[in-house]
Protein backbone atom coordinates (compact mmCIF):
# COMPACT_ATOMS: atom_id res chain seq x y z
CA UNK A 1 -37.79 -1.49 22.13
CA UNK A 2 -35.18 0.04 19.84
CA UNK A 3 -37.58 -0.57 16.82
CA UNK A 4 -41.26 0.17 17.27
CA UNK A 5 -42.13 -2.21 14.24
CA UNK A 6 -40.21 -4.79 15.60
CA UNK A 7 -41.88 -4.85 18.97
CA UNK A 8 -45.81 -4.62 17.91
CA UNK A 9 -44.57 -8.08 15.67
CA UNK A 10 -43.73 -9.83 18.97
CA UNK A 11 -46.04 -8.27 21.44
CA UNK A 12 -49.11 -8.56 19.07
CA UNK A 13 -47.93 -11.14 16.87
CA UNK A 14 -46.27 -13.62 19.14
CA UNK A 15 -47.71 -12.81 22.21
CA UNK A 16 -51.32 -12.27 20.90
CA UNK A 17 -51.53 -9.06 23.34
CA UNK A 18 -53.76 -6.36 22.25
CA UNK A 19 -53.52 -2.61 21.75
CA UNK A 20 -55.51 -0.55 23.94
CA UNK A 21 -53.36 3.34 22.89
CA UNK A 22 -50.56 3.94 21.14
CA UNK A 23 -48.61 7.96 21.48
CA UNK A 24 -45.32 9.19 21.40
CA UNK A 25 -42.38 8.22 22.94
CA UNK A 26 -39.58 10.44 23.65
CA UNK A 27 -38.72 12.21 20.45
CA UNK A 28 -40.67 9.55 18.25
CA UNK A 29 -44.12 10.25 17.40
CA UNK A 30 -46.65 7.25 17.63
CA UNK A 31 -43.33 5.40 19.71
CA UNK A 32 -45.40 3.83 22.13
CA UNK A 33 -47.99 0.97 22.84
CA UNK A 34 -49.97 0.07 25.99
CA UNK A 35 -50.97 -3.54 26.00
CA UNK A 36 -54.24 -5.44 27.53
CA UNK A 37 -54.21 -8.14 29.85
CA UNK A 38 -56.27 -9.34 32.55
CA UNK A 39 -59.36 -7.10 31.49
CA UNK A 40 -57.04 -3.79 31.93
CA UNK A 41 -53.90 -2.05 30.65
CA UNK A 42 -51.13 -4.13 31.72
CA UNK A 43 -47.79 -2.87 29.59
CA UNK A 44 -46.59 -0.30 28.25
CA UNK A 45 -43.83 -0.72 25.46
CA UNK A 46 -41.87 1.92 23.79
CA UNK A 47 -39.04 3.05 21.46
CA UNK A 48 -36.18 3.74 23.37
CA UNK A 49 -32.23 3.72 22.98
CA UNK A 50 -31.97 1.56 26.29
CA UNK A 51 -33.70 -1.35 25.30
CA UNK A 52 -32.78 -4.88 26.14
CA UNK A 53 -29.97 -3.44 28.64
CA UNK A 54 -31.45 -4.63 32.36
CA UNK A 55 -30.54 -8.31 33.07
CA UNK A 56 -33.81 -8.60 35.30
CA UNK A 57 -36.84 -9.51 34.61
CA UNK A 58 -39.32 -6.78 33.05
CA UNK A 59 -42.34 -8.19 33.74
CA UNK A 60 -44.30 -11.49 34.88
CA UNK A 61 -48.07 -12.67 33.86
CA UNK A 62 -49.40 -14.89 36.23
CA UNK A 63 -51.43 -17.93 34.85
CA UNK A 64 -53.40 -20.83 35.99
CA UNK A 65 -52.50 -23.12 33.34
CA UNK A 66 -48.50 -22.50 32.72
CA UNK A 67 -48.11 -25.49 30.33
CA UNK A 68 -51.20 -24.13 28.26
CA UNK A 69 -49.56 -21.07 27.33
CA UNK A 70 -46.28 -22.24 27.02
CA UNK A 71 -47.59 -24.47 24.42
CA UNK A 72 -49.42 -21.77 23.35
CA UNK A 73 -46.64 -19.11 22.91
CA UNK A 74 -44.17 -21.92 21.43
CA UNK A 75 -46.63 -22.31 18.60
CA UNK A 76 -46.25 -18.32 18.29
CA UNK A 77 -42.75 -18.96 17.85
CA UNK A 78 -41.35 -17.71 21.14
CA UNK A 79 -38.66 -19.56 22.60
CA UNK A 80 -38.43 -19.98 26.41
CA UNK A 81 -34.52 -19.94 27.68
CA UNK A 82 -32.94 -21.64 30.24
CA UNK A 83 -30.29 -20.54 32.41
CA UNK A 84 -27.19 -23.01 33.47
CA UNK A 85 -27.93 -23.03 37.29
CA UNK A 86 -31.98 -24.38 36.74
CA UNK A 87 -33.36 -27.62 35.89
CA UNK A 88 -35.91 -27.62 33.41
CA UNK A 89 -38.81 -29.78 31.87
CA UNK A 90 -38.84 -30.39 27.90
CA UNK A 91 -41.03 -27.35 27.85
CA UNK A 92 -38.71 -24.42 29.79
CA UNK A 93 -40.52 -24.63 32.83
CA UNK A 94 -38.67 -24.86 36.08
CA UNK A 95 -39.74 -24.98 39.41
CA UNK A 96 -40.08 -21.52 41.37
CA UNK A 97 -38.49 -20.34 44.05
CA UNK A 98 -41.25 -20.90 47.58
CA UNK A 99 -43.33 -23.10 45.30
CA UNK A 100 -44.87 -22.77 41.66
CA UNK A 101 -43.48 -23.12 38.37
CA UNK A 102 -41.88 -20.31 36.13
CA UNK A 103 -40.62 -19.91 32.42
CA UNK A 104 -39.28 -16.98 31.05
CA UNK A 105 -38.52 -15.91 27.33
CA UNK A 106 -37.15 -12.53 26.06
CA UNK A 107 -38.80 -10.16 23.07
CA UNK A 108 -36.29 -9.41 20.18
CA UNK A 109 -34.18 -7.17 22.05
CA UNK A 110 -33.39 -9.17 25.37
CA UNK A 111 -35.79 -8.15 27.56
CA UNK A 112 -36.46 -10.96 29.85
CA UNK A 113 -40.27 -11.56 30.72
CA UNK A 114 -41.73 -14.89 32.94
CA UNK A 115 -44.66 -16.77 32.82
CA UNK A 116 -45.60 -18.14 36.52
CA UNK A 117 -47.92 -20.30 37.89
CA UNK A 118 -48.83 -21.40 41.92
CA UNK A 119 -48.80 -25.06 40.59
């Protein structure tokens, strides 16, 4: 994230992910937050000048109910895109690629995350 302050707003405001640690990061002390998921750390977000700059997708949470946390993160006030080439439902969710259904959003400095599901 280029803004530390920023990035704990989405990740633990939007997202609802908790904080396990926080440290430094780089040349910025306390720069740096590992979140929970899934009963065990899961990311690890930090300050950095790069951020937003890779087109591909960071990171993907698997789920067994994608329309639950769609709905879920919408409400947060995340907003799922869509690229031109994809159909989507009225929620952002597409089908995936072998089979499955996929959304993915992007935190406030483009990095793209999904949200998949086997059904």
């Amino acid at each position: 994230m280029s803004d530390l302050y920023r990035a704990v707003a989405f990740y633990e405001g939007k997202l609802g992910l908790r904080a396990l640690e926080s440290g430094p990061s780089a040349h910025v002390a306390d720069g740096s937050r590992t979140y929970g998921a899934g009963g065990g750390p899961a990311l690890n977000v930090y300050q950095s000048d790069t951020a937003g700059k890779s087109p591909a997708t960071l990171a993907t949470w698997y789920v067994d109910d994608i329309e639950e946390i769609v709905d879920e993160l919408t409400a947060s006030g995340v907003e799922f895109i869509r690229y031109d080439q994809l159909e989507y439902d009225a929620k952002g969710i597409t089908a995936r690629a072998g089979g499955g259904r996929i959304a993915w959003f992007q935190d406030p400095d483009g990095n793209t995350f999904a949200i998949e599901a086997d059904v």
